[in-house]
Protein backbone atom coordinates (compact mmCIF):
# COMPACT_ATOMS: atom_id res chain seq x y z
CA UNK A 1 4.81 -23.00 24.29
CA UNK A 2 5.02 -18.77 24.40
CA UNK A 3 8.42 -19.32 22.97
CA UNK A 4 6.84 -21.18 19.85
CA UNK A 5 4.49 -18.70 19.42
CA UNK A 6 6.85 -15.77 19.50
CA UNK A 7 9.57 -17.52 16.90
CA UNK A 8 6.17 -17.82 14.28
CA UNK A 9 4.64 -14.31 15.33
CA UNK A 10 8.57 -12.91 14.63
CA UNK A 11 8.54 -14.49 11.27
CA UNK A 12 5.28 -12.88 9.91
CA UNK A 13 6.54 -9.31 11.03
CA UNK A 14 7.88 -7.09 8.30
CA UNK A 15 11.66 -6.50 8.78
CA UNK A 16 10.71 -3.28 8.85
CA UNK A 17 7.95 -0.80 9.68
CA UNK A 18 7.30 3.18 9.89
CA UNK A 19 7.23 4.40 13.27
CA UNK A 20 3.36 5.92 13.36
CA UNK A 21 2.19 7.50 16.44
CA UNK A 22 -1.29 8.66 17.24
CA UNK A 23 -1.95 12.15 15.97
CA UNK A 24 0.15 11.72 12.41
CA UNK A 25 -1.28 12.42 9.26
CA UNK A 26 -0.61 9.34 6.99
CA UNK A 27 -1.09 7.76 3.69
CA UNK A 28 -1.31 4.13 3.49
CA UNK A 29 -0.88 2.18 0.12
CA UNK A 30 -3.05 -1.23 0.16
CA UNK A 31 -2.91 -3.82 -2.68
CA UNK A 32 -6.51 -4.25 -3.75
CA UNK A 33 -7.00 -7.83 -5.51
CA UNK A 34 -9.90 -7.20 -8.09
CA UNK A 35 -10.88 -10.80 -9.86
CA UNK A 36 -7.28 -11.38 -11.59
CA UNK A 37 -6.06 -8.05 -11.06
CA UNK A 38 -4.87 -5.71 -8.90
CA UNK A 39 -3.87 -2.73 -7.74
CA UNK A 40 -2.36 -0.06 -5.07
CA UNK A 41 -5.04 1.85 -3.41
CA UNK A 42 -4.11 4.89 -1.27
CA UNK A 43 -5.86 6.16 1.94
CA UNK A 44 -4.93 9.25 3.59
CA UNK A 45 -6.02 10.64 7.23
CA UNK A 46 -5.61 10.92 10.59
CA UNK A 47 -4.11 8.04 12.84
CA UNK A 48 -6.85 7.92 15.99
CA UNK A 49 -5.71 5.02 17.27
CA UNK A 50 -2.27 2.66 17.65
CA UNK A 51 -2.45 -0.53 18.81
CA UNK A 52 0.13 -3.47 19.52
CA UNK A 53 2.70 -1.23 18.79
CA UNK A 54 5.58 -3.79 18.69
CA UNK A 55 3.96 -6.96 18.16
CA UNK A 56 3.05 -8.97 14.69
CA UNK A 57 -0.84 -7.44 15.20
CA UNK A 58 0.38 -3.63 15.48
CA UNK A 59 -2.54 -2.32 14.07
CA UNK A 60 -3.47 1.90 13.64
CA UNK A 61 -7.01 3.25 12.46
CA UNK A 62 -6.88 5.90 9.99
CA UNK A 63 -10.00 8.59 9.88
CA UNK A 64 -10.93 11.01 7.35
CA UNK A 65 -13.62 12.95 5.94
CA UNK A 66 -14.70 12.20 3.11
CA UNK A 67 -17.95 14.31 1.17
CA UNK A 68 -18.67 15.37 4.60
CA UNK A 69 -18.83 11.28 6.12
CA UNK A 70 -16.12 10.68 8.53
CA UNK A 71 -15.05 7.27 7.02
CA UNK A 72 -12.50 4.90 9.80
CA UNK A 73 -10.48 2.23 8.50
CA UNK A 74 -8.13 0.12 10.20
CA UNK A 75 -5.10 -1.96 8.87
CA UNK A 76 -2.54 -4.40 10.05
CA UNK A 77 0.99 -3.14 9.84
CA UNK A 78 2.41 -6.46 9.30
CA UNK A 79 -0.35 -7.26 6.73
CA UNK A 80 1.09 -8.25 3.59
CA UNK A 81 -1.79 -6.58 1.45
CA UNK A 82 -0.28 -2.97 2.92
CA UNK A 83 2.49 -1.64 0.70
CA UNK A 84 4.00 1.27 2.92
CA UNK A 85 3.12 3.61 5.01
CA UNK A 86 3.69 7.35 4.67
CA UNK A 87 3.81 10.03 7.60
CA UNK A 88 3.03 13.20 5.89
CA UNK A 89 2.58 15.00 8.78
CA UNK A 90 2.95 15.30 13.15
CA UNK A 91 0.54 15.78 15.39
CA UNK A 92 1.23 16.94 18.69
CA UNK A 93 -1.43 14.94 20.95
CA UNK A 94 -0.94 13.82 24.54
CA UNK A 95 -3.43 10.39 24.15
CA UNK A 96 -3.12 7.31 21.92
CA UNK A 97 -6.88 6.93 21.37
CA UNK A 98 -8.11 10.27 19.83
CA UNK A 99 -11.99 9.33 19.60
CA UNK A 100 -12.86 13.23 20.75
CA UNK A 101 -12.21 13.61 16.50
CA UNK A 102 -15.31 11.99 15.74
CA UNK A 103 -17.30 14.94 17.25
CA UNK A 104 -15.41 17.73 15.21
CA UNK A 105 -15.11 18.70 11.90
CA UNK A 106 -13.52 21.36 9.90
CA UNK A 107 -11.55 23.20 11.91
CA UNK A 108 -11.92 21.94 15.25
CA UNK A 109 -10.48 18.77 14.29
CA UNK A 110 -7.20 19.93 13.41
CA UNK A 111 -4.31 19.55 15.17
CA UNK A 112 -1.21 21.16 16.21
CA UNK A 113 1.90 20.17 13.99
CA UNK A 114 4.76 19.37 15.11
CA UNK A 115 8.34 19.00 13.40
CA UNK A 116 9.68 15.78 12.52
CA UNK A 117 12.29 14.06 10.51
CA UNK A 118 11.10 13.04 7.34
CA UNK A 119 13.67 10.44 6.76
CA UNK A 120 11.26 8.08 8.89
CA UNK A 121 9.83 7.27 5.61
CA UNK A 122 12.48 6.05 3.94
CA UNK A 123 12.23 1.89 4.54
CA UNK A 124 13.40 -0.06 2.74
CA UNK A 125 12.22 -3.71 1.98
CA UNK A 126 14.90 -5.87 0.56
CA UNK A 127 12.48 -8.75 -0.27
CA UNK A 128 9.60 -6.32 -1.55
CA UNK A 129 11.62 -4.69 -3.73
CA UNK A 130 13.20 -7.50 -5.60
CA UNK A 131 9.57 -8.87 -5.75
CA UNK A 132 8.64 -5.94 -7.45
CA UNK A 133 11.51 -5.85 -10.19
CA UNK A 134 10.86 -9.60 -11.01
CA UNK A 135 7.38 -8.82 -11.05
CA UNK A 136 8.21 -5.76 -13.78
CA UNK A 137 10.68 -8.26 -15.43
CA UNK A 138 8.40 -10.96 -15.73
CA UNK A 139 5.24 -8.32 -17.32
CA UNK A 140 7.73 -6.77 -19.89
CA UNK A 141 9.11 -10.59 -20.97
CA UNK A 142 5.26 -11.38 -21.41
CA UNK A 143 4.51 -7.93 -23.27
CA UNK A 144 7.47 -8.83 -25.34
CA UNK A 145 6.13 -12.23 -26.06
CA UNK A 146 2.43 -10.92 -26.71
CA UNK A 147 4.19 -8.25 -29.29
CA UNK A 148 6.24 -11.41 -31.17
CA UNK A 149 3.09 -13.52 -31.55
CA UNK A 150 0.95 -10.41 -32.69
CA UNK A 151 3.84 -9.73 -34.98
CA UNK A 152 3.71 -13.03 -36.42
CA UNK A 153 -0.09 -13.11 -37.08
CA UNK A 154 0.36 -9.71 -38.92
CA UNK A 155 2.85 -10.97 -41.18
CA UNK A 156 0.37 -14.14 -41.63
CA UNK A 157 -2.19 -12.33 -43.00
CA UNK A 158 0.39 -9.88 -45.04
CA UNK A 159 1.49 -13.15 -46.49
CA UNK A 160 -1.99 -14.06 -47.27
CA UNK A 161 -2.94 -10.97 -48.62
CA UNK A 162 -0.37 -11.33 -50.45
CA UNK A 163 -1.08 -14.49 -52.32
CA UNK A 164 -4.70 -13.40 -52.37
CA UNK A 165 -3.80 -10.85 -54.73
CA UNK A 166 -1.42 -12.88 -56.82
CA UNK A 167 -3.99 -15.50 -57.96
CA UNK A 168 -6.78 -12.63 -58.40
């Protein structure tokens, strides 16, 4: 039965994912579906807390301040509705659950950077990104077609104008 499980959890993972650690500044890009359209929304903060690292529910929370409100939110990795996920900077922290940085603010709640290679960011999605380019092909074919059908009303009414003015 665990095996069963495991082959269906596997196939929702993303091939592949950032490696985020507790302590990292990071932005997070989330689709945001609003009525018929959406959107990319992006979220930048602290990582407090990692969870599930290597499993299909790896989740982090995120905290920042925001006009003086610390504002938490959390987001699954492997969610399809997060686009990528950005380590600006490392912390150097020796816990995974920072919750001491909801009592501090300004200054106090910094912490120590530490170097790192930024090539981590660099993932690529094979399936995302040909999503994406059909997704731009399929907008410009339907701008194009949009433009040909307002073309052809225009030259409708030039052609009505037209013979508008002859009989007058």
């Amino acid at each position: 039965m665990s095996e069963i499980i495991k082959e269906i959890s596997d196939a929702q993972k993303k091939p592949a994912v950032v490696d985020v650690r507790s302590g990292d500044t990071v932005r997070v890009y989330q689709k945001i579906q609003e009525g018929g359209k959406s959107r990319i929304q992006m979220f930048e903060g602290v990582v407090i807390r990692t969870d599930n690292k290597n499993s299909a529910t790896s989740r982090i929370t995120v905290r920042r301040i925001a006009s003086g409100v610390g504002v938490e939110k959390s987001y699954l990795l492997n969610s399809p509705l997060v686009e990528k996920v950005e380590v600006v900077k490392r912390g150097k922290v020796r816990r995974n659950y920072l919750s001491y940085l909801r009592n501090r603010f300004g200054k106090s709640a910094r912490l120590t950077n530490k170097a790192f290679d930024k090539s981590i960011n660099d993932i690529h999605d094979e399936a995302a990104e040909q999503a994406e380019a059909e997704a731009k092909e399929a907008a410009k074919e339907a701008a194009e077609a949009k433009a040909a059908e307002k073309a052809a009303k225009e030259a409708e009414l030039d052609a009505k104008a037209a013979a508008a003015v002859a009989r007058g």
